[in-house]
N, C-alpha and C. Protein backbone atom coordinates (compact mmCIF):
# COMPACT_ATOMS: atom_id res chain seq x y z
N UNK A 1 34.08 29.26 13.98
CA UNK A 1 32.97 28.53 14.53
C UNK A 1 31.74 28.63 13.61
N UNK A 2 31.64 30.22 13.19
CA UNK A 2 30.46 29.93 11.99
C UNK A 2 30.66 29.28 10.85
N UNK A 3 31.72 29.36 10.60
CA UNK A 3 32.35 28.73 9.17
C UNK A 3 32.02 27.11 9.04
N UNK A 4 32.17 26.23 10.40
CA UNK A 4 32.06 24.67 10.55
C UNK A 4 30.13 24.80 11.08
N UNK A 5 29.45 25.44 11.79
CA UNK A 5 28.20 25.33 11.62
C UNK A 5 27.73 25.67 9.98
N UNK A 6 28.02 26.60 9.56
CA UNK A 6 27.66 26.72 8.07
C UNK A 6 27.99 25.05 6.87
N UNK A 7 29.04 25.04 7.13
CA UNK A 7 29.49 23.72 6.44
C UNK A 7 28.55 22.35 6.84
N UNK A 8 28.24 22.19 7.72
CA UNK A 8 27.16 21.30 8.78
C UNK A 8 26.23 21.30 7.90
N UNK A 9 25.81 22.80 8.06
CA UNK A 9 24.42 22.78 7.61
C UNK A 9 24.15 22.39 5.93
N UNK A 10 25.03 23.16 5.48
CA UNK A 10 25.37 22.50 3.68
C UNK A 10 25.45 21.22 3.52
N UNK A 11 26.63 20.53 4.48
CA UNK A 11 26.77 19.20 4.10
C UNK A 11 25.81 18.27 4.48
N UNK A 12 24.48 18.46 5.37
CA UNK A 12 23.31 17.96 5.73
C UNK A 12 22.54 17.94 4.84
N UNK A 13 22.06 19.41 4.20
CA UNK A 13 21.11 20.12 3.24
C UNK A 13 21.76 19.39 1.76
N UNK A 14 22.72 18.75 1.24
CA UNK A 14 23.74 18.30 0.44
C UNK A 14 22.80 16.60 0.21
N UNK A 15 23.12 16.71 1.56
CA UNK A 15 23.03 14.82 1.84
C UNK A 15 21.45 14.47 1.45
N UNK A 16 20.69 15.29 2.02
CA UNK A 16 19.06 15.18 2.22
C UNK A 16 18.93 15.55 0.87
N UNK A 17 19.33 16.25 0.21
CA UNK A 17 18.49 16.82 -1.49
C UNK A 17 19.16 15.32 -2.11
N UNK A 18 19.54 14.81 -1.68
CA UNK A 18 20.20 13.35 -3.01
C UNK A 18 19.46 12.12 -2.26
N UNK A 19 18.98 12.11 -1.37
CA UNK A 19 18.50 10.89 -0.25
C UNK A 19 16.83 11.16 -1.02
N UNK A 20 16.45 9.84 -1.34
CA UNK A 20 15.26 9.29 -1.62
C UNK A 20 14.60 9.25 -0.75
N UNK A 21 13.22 10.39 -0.51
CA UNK A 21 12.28 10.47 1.06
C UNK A 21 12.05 9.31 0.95
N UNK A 22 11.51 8.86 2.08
CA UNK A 22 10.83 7.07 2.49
C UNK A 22 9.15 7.61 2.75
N UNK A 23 8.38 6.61 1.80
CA UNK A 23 7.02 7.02 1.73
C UNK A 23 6.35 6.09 2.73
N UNK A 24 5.89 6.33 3.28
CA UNK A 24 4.44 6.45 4.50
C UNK A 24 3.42 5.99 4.25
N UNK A 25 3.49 5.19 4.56
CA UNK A 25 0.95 4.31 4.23
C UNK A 25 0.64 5.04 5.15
N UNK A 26 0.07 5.94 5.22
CA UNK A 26 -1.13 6.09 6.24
C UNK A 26 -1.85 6.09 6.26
N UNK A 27 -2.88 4.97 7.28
CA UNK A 27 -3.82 4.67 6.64
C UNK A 27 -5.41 5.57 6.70
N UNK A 28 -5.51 6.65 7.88
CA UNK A 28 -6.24 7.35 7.68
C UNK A 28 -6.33 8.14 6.64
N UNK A 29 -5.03 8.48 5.96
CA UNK A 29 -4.85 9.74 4.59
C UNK A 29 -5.41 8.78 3.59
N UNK A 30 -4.89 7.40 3.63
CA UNK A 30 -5.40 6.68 2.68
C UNK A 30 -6.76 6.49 2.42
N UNK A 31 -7.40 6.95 3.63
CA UNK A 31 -8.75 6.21 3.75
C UNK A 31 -9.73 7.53 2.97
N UNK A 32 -9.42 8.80 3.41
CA UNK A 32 -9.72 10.77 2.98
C UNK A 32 -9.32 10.34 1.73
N UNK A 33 -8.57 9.75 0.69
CA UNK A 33 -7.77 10.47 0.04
C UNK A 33 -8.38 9.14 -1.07
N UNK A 34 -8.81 8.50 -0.76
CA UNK A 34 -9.48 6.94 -1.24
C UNK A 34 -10.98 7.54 -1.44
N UNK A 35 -11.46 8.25 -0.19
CA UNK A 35 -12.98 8.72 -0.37
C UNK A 35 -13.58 9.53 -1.06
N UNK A 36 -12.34 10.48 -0.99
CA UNK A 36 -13.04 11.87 -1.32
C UNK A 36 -12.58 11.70 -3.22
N UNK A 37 -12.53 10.68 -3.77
CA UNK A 37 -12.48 10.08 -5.26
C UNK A 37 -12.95 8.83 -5.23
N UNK A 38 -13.90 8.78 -4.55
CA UNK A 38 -15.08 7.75 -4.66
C UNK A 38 -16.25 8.17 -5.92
N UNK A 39 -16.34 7.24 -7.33
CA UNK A 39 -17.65 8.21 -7.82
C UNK A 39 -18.95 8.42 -7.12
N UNK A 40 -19.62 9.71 -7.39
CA UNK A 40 -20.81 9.81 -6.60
C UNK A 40 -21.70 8.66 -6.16
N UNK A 41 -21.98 7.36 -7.24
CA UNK A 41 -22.70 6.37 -7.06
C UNK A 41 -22.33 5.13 -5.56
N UNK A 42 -20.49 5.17 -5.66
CA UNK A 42 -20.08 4.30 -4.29
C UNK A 42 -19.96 5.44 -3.33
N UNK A 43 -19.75 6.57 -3.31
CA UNK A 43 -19.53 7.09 -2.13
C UNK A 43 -21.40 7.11 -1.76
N UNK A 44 -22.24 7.50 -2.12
CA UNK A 44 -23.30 6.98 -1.64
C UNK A 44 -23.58 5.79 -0.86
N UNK A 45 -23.07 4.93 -1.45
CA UNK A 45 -23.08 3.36 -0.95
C UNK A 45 -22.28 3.06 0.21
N UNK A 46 -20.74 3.31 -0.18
CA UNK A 46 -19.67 3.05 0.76
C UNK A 46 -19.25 3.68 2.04
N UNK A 47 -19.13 3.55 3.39
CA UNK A 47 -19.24 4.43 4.44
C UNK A 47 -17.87 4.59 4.20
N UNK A 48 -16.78 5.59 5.08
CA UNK A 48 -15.34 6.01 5.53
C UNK A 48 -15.23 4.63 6.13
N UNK A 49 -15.81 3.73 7.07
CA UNK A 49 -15.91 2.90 7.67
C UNK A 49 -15.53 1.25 6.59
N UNK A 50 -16.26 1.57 5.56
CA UNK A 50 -16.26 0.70 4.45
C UNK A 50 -15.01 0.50 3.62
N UNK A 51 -14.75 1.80 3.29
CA UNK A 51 -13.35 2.57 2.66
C UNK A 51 -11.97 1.58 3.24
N UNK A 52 -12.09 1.83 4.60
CA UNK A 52 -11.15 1.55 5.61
C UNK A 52 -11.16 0.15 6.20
N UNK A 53 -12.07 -0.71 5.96
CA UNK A 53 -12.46 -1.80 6.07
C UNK A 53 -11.92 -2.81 4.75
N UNK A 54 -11.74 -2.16 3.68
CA UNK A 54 -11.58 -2.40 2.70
C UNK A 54 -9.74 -2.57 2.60
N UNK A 55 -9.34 -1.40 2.98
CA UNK A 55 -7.84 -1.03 2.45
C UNK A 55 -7.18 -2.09 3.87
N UNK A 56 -7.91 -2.25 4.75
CA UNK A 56 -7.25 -2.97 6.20
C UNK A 56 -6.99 -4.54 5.32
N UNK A 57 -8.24 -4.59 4.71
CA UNK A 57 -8.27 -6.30 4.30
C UNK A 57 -6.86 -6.46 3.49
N UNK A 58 -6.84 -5.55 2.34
CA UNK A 58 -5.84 -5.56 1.39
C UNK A 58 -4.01 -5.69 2.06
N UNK A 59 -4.41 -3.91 3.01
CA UNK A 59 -3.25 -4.80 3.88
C UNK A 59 -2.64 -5.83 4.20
N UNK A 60 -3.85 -6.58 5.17
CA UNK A 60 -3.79 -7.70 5.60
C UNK A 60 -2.66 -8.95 4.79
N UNK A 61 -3.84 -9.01 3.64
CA UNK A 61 -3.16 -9.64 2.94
C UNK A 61 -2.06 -9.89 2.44
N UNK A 62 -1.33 -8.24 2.08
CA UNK A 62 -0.03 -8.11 1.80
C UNK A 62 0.95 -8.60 2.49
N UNK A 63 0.42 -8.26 4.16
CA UNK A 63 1.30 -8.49 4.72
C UNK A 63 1.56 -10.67 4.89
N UNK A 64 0.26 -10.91 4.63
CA UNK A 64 0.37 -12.46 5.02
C UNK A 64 1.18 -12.72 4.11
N UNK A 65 1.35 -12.13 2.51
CA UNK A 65 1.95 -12.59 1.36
C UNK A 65 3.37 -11.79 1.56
N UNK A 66 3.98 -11.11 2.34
CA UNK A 66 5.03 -10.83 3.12
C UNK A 66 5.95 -9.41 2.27
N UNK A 67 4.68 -9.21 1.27
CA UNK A 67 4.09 -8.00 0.76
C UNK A 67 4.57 -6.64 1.28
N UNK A 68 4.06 -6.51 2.18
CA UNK A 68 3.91 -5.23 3.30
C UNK A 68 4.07 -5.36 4.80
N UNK A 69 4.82 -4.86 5.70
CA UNK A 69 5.32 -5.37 6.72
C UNK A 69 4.43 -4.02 8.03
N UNK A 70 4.70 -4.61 9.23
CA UNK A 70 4.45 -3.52 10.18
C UNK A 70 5.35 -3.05 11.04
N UNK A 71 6.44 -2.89 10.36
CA UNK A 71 7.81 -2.42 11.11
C UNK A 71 9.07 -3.60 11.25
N UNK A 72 9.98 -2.68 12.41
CA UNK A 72 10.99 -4.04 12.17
C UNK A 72 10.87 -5.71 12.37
N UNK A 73 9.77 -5.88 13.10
CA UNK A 73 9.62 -7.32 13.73
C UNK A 73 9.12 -8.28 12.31
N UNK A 74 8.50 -7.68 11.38
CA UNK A 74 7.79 -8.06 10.41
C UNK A 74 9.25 -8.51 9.19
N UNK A 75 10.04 -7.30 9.28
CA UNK A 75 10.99 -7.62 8.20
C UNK A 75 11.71 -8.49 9.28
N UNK A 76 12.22 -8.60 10.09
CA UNK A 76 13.51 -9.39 10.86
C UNK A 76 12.74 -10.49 10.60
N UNK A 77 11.66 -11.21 10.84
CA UNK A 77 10.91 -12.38 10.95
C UNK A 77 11.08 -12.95 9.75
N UNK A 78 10.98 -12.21 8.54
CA UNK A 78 10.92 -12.45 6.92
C UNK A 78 12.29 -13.72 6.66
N UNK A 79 13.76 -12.04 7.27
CA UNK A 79 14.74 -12.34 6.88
C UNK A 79 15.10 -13.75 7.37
N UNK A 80 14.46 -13.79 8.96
CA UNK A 80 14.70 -15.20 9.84
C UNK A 80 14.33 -16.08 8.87
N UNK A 81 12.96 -16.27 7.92
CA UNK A 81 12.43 -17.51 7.21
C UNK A 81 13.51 -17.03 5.97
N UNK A 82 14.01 -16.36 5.90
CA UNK A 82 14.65 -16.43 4.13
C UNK A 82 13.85 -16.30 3.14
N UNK A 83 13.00 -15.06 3.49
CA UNK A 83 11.98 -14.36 2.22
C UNK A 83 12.70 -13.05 2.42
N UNK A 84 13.05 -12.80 0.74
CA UNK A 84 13.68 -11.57 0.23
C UNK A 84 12.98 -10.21 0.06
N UNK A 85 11.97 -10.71 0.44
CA UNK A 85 10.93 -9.27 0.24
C UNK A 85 10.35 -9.04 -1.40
N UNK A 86 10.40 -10.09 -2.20
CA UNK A 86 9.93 -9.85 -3.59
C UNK A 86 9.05 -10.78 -3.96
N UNK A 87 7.96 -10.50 -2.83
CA UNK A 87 6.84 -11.18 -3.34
C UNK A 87 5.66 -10.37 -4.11
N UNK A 88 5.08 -10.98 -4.81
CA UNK A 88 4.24 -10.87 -6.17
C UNK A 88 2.49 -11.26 -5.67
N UNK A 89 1.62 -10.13 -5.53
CA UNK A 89 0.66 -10.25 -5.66
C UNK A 89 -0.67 -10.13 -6.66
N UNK A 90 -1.61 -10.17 -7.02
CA UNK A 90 -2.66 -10.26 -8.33
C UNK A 90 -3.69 -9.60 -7.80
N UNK A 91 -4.04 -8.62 -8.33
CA UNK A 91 -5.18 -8.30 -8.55
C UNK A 91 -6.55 -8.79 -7.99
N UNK A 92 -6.73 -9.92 -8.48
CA UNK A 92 -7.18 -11.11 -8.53
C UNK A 92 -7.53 -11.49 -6.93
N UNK A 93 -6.34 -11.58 -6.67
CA UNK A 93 -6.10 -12.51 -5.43
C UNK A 93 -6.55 -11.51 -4.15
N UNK A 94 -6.36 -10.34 -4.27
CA UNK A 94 -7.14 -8.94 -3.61
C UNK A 94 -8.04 -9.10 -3.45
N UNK A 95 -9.15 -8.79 -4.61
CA UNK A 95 -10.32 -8.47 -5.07
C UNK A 95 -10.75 -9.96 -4.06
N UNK A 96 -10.65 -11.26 -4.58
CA UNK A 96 -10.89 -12.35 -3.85
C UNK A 96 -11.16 -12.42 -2.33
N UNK A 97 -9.92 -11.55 -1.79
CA UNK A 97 -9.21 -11.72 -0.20
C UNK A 97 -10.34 -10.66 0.10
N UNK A 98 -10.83 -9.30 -0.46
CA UNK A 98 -11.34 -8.77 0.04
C UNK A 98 -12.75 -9.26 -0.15
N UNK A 99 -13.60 -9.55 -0.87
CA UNK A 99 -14.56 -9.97 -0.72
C UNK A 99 -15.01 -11.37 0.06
N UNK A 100 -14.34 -11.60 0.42
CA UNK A 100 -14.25 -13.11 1.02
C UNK A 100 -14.45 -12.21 2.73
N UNK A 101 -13.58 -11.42 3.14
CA UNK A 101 -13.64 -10.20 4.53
C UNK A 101 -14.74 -9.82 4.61
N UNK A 102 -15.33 -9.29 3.22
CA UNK A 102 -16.48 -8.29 3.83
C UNK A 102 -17.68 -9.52 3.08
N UNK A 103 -17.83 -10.50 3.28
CA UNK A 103 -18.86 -11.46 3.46
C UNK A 103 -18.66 -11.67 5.19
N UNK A 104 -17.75 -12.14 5.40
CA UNK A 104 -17.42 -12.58 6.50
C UNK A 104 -18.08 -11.39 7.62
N UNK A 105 -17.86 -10.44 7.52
CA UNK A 105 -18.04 -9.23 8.02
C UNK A 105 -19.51 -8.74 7.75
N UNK A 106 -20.43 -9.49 6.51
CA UNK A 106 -21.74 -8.71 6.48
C UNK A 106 -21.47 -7.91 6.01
N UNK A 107 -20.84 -6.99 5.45
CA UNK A 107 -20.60 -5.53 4.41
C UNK A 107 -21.06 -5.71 3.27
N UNK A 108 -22.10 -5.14 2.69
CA UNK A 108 -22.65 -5.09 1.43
C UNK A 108 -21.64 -4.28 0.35
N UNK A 109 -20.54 -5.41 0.01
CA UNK A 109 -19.81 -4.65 -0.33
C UNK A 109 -19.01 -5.77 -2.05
N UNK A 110 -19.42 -5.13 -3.07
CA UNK A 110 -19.44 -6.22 -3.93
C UNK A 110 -18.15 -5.81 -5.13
N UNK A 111 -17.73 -7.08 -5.87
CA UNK A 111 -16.45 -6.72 -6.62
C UNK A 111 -15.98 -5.44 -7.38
N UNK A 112 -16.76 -4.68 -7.74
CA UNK A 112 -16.71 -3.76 -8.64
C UNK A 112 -16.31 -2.60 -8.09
N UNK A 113 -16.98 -2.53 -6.64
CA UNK A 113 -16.68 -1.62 -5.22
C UNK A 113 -15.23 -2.08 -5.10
N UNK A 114 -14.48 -3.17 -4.49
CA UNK A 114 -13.19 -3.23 -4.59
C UNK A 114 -12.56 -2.48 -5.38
N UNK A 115 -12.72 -3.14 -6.95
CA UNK A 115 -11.70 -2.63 -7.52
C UNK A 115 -11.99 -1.32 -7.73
N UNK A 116 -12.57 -0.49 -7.80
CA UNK A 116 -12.35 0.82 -7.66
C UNK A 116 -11.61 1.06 -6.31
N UNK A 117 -12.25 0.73 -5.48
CA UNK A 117 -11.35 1.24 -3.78
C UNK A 117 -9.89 0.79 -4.40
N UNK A 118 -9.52 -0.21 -4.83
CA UNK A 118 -7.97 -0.08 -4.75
C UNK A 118 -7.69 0.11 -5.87
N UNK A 119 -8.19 0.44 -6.76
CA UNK A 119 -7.48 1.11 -7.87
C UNK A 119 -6.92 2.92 -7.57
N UNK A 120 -8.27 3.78 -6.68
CA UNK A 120 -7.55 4.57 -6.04
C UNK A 120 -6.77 4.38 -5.04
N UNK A 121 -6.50 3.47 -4.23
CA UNK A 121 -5.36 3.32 -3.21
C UNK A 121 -4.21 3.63 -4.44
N UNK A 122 -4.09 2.91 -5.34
CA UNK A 122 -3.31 2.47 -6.18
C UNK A 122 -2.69 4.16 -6.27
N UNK A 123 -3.45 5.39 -6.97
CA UNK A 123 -3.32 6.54 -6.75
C UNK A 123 -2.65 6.94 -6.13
N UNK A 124 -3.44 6.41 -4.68
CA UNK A 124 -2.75 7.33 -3.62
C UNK A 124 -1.03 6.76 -3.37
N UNK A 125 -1.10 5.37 -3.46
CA UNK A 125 0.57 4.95 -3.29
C UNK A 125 1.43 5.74 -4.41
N UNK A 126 0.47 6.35 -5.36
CA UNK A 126 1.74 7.17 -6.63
C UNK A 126 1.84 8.46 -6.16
N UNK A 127 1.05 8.83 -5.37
CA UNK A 127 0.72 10.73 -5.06
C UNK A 127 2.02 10.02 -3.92
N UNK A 128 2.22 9.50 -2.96
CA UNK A 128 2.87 9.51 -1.83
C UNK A 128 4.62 8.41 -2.26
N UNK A 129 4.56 8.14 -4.05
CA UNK A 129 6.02 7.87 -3.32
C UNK A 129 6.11 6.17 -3.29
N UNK A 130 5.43 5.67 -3.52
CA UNK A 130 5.78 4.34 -3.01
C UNK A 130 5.32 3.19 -3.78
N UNK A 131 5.21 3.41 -5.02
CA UNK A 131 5.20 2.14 -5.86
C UNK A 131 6.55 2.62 -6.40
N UNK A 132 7.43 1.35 -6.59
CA UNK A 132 8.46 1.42 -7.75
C UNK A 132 8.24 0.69 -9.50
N UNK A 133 8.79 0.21 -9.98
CA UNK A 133 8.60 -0.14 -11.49
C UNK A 133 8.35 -1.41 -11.17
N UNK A 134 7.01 -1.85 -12.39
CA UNK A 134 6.43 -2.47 -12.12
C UNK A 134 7.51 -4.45 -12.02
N UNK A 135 7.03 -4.69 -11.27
CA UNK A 135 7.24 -6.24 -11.59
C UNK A 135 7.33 -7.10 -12.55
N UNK A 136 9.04 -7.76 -12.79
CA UNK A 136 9.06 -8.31 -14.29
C UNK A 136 8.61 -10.00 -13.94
N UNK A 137 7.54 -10.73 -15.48
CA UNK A 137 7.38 -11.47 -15.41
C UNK A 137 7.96 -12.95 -14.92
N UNK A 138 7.89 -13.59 -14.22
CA UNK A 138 8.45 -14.69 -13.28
C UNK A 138 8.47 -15.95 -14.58
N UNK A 139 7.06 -15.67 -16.13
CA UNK A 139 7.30 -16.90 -16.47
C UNK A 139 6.32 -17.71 -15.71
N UNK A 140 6.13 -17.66 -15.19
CA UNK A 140 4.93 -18.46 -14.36
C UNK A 140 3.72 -18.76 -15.44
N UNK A 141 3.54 -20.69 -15.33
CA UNK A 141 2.63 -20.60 -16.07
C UNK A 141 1.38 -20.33 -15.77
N UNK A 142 0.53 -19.89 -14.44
CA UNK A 142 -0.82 -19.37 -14.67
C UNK A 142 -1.01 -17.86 -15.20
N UNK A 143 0.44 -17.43 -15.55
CA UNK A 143 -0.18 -16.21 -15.84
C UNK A 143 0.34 -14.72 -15.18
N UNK A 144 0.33 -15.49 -13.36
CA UNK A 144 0.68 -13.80 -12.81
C UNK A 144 2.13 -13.64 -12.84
N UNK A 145 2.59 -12.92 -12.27
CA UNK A 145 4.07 -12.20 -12.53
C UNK A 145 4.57 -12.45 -11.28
C-alpha cells in the first residue's frame, strides 16, 4: 500500500516538473508591480488608480482584438466565429486606444505616460511567464506584424 501511494506521488511530482505552469494576469499584482517601477517623475503624477486605469484600457482592447480573453466564454465565442487566437496587436494601436480612454475619462494622462506604463506591464508579463516568442512578420504592407 505504501509502495502504490509512493509511486502516486512520484508519478504526479514526474508529471508536474515537465508541465509548463500556466501564467496568471493579475491585475492588482500588475498594477504594485507596474507602480512600484514607475520613475520618480510619473509616479508623482500617476495615481495606483491611474496605473490601473491604464492596464484595464489595454486589456480592453486586447480583448476586443481577441488578444486576451476572460475565461472560457471568451475563447468558446472566438472558436464559434473561427478566430484562431493569433491576433497581432501594435504598439501604436495601444498607446492610441489608451489615450483616446483617458481623454474620455478626463485623466491627465499623456503618451509618454502610456508607454512607459506598458512597457513595464511588458516586464511584468516576462517576470510571470506569459509572453512567448515574438510574432513573425505577416508581410503586411503598413508595416505591423
Amino acid at each position: 500500500m505504501v509502495g502504490l501511494a509512493a509511486y502516486a506521488v512520484m508519478r504526479a511530482s514526474s508529471r508536474l516538473a515537465h508541465t509548463r505552469a500556466r501564467a496568471v494576469y493579475d491585475l492588482l499584482e500588475a498594477v504594485g508591480f507596474v507602480a512600484e517601477r514607475l520613475p520618480e517623475s510619473l509616479s508623482a503624477k500617476l495615481s495606483y488608480d491611474d496605473v490601473e486605469a491604464v492596464l484595464l484600457w489595454r486589456l480592453d482592447l486586447l480583448r476586443l482584438r481577441g488578444s486576451a480573453t476572460y475565461g472560457r466564454a471568451d475563447v468558446s465565442a472566438a472558436a464559434a466565429e473561427g478566430r484562431d487566437g493569433h491576433t497581432v496587436t501594435s504598439d501604436d494601436d495601444s498607446v492610441d486606444y489608451v489615450l483616446a480612454k483617458a481623454a474620455e475619462s478626463g485623466r491627465d494622462i499623456d503618451a509618454l505616460d502610456v508607454v512607459v506604463v506598458l512597457d513595464l506591464e511588458g516586464r511584468y508579463l516576462e517576470a510571470i511567464g506569459a509572453l512567448g516568442p515574438p510574432a513573425e512578420d505577416t508581410g503586411g504592407q503598413d508595416g505591423t506584424v
